[in-house]
N, C-alpha and C. Protein backbone atom coordinates (compact mmCIF):
# COMPACT_ATOMS: atom_id res chain seq x y z
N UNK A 1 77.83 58.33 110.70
CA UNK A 1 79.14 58.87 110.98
C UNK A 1 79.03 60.36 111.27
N UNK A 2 79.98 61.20 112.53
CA UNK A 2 79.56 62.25 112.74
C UNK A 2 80.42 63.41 111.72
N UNK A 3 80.04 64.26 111.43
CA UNK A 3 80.31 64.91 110.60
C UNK A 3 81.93 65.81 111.21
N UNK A 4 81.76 65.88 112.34
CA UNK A 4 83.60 66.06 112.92
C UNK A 4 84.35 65.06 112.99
N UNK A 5 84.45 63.61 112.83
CA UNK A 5 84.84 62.72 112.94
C UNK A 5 86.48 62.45 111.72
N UNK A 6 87.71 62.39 112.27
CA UNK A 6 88.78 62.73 111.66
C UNK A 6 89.43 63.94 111.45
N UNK A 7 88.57 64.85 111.99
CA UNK A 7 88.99 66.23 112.11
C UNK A 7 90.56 66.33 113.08
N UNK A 8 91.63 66.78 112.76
CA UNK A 8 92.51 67.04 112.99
C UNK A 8 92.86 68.58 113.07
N UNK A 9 93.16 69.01 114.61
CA UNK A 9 92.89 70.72 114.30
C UNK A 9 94.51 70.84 114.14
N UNK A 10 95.53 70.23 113.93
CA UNK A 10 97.01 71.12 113.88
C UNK A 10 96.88 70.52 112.90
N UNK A 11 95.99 69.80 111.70
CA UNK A 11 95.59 70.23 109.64
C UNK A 11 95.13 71.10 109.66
N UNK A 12 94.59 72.20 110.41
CA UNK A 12 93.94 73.77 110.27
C UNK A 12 94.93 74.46 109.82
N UNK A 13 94.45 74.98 108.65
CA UNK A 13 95.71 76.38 107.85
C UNK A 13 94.59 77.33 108.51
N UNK A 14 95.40 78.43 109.47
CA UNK A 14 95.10 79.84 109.24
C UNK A 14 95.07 80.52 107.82
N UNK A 15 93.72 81.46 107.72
CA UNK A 15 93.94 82.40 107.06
C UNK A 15 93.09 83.97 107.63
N UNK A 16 93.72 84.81 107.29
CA UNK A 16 93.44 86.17 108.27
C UNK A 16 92.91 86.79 107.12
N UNK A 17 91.26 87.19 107.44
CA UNK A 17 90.20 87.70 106.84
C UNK A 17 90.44 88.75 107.08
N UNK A 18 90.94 90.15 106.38
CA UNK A 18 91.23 91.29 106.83
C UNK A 18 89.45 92.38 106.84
N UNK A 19 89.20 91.95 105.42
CA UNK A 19 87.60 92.33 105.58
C UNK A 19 86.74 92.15 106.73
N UNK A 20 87.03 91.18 107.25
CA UNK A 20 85.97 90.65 108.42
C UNK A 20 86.73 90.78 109.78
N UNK A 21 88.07 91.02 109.75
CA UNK A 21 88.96 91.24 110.97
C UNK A 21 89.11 89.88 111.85
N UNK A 22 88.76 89.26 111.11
CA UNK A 22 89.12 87.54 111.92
C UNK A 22 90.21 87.02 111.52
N UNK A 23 91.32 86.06 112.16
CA UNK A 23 92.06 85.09 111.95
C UNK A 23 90.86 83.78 111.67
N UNK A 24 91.12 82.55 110.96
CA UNK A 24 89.81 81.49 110.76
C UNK A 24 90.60 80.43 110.02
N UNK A 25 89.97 79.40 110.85
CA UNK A 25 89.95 78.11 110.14
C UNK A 25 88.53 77.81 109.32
N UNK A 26 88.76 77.13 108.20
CA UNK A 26 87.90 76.41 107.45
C UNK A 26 87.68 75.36 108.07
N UNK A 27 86.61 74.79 108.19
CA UNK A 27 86.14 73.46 109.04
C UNK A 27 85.26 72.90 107.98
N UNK A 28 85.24 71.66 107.38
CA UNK A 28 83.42 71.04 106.92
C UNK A 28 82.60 72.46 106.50
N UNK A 29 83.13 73.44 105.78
CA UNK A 29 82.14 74.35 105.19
C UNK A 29 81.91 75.65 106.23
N UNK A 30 82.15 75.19 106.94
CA UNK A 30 82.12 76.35 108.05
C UNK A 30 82.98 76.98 108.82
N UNK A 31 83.42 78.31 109.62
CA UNK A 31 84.15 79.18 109.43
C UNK A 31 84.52 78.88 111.30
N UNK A 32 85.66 78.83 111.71
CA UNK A 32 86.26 78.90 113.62
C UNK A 32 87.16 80.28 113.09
N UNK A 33 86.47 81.25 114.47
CA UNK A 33 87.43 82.61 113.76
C UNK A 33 87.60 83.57 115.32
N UNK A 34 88.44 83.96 115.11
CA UNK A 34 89.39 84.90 116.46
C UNK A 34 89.16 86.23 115.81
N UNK A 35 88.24 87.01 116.45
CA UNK A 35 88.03 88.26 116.01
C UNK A 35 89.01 89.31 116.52
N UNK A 36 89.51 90.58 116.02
CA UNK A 36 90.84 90.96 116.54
C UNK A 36 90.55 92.47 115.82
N UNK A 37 91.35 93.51 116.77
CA UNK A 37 91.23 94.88 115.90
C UNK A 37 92.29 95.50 115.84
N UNK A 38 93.03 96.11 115.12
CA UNK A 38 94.82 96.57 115.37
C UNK A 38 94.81 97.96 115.49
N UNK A 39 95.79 98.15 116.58
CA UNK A 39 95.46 100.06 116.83
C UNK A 39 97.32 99.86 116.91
N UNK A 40 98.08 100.45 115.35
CA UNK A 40 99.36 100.17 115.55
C UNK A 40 100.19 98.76 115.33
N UNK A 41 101.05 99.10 116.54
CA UNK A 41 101.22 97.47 116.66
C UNK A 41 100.73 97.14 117.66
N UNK A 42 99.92 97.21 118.21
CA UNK A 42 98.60 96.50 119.22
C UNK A 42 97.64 95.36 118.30
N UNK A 43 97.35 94.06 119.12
CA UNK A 43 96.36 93.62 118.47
C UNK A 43 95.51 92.88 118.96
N UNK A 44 94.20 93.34 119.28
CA UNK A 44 93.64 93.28 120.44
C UNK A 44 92.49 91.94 119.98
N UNK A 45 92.45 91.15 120.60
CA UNK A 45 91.68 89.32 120.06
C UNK A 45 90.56 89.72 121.10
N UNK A 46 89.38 90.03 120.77
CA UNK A 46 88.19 90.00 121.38
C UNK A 46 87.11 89.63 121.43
N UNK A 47 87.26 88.35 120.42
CA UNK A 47 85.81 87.01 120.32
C UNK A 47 86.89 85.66 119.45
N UNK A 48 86.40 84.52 120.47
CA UNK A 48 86.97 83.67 119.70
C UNK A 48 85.47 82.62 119.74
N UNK A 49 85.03 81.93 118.40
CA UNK A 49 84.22 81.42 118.14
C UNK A 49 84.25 79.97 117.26
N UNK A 50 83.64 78.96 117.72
CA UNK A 50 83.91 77.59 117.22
C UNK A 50 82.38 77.07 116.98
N UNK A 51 82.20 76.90 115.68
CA UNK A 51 80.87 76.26 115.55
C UNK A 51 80.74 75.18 116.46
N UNK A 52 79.51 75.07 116.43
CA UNK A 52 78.65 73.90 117.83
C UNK A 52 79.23 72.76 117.80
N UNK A 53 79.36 72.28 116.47
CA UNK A 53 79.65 70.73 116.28
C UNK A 53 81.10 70.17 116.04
N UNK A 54 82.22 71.34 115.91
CA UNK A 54 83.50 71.35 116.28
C UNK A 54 84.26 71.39 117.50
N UNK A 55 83.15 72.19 118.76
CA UNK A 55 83.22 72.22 119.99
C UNK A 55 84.24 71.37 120.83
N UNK A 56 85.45 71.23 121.72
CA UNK A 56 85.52 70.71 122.26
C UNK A 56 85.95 69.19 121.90
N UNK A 57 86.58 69.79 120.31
CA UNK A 57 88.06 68.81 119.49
C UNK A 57 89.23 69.49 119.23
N UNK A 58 89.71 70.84 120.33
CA UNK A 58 90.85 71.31 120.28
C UNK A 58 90.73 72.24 119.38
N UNK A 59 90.01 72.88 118.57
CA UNK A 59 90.28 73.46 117.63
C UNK A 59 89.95 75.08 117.75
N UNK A 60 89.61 75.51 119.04
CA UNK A 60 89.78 77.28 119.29
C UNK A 60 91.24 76.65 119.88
N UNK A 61 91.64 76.12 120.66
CA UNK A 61 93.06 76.15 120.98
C UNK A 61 94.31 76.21 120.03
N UNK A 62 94.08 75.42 118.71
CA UNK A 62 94.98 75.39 117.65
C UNK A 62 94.81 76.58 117.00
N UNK A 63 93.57 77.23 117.08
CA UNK A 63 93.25 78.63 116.13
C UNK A 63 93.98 79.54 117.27
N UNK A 64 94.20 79.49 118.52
CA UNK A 64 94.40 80.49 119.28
C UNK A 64 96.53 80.07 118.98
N UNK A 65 96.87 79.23 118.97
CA UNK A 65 98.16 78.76 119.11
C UNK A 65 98.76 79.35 117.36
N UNK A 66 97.77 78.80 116.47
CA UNK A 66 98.25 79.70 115.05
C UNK A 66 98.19 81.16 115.16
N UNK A 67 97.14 81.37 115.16
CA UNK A 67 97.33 83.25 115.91
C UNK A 67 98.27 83.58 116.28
N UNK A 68 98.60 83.35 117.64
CA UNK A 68 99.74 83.82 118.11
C UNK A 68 101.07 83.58 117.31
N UNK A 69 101.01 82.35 116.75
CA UNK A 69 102.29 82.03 115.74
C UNK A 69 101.94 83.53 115.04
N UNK A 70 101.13 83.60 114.13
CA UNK A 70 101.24 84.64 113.52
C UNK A 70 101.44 86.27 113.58
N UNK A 71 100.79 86.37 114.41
CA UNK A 71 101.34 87.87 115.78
C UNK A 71 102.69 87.93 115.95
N UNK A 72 102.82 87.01 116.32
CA UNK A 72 104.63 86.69 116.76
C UNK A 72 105.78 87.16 115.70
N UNK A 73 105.17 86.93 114.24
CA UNK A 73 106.08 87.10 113.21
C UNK A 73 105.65 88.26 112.53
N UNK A 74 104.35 89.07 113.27
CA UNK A 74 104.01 90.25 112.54
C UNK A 74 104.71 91.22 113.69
N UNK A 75 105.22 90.89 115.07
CA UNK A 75 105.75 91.76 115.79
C UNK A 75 104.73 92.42 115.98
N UNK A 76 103.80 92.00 116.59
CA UNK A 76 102.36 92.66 117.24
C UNK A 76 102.66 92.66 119.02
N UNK A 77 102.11 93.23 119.52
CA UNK A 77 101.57 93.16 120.81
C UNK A 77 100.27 92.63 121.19
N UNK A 78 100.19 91.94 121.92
CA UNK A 78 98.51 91.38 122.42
C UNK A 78 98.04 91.90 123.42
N UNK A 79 96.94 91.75 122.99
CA UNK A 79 96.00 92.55 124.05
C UNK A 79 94.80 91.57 124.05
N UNK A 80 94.78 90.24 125.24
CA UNK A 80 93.37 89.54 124.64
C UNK A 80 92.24 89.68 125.74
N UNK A 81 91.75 90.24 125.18
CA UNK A 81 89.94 90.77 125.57
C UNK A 81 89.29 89.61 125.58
N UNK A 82 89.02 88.19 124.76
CA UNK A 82 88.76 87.44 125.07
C UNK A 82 89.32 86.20 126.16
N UNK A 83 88.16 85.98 126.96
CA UNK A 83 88.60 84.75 128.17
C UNK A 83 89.41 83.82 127.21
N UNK A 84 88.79 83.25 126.32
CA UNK A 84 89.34 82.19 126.16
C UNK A 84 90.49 82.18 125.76
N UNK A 85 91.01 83.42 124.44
CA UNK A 85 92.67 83.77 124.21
C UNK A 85 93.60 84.12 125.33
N UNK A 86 93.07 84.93 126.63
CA UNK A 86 93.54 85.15 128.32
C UNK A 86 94.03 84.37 128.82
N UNK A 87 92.78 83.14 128.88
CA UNK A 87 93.34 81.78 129.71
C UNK A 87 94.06 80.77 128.76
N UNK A 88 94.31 81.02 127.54
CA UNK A 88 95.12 79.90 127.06
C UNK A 88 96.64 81.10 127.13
N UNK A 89 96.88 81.56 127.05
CA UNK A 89 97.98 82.41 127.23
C UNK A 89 98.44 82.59 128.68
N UNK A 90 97.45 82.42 129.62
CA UNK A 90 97.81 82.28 130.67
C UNK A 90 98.43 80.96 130.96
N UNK A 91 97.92 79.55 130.54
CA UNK A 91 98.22 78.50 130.86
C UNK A 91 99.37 77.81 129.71
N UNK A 92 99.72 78.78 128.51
CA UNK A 92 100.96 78.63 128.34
C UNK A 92 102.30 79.72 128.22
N UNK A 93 102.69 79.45 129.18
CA UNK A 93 103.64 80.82 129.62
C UNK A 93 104.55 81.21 128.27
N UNK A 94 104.34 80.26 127.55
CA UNK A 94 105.74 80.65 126.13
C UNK A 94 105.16 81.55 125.49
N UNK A 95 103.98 82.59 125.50
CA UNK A 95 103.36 83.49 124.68
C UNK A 95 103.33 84.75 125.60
N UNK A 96 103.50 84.81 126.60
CA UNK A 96 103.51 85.90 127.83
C UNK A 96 104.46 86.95 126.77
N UNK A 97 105.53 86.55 126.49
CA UNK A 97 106.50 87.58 125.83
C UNK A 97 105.47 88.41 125.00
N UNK A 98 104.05 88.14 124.32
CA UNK A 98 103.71 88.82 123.47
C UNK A 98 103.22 89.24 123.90
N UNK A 99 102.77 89.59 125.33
CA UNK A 99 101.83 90.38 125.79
C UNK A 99 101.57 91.89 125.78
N UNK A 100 101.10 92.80 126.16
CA UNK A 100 101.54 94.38 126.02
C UNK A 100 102.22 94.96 127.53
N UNK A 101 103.06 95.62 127.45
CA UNK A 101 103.62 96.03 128.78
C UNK A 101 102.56 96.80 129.87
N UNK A 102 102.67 95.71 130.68
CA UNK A 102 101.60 96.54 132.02
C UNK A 102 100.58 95.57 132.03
N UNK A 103 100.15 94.32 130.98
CA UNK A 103 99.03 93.59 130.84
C UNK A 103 99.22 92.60 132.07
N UNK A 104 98.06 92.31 133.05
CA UNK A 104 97.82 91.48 133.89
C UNK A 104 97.19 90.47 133.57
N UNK A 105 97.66 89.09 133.68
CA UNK A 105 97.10 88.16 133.59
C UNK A 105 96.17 87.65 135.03
């Protein structure tokens, strides 16, 4: 049996590692985390990372979709430096509002 097998990524609780500057899901022992740096209310997402064997079961997308939930209610601005937070924000227009004024998608 594979060790991702039943994994459900919208059962991912965010929690925001302030020490380490990541947003992260707990996975099977191991850490999916959106690295991010705040200048203000700016908050700039500039590595998003999914262990190997979680790869490609939705689960940087649910970490990128909790994030933003959470930004949203901290009244942040985004700024995402990473492709992958870019293009999922690009391809769902309901997060554009958080963007920073002047940001090109």
């Amino acid at each position: 049996m594979s060790v991702n097998m039943g994994i459900n990524p919208k059962n991912c609780k965010l929690t925001v590692n302030e020490t380490e500057s990541q947003f992260e899901f707990e996975i099977g022992g191991k850490t999916a985390a959106i690295e991010f740096a705040i200048d203000g209310q700016k908050i700039y997402l500039t590595h998003t990372e999914v262990p190997s064997e979680f790869q490609g079961k939705g689960i940087a997308s649910e970490l990128v979709k909790q994030t933003l939930t959470h930004i949203k209610q901290q009244n942040l601005t985004v700024l995402p430096l990473c492709s992958f937070v870019a293009s999922y924000i690009d391809n769902h227009p309901e997060w554009h509002s958080l963007l920073s004024e002047g940001y090109q998608m």
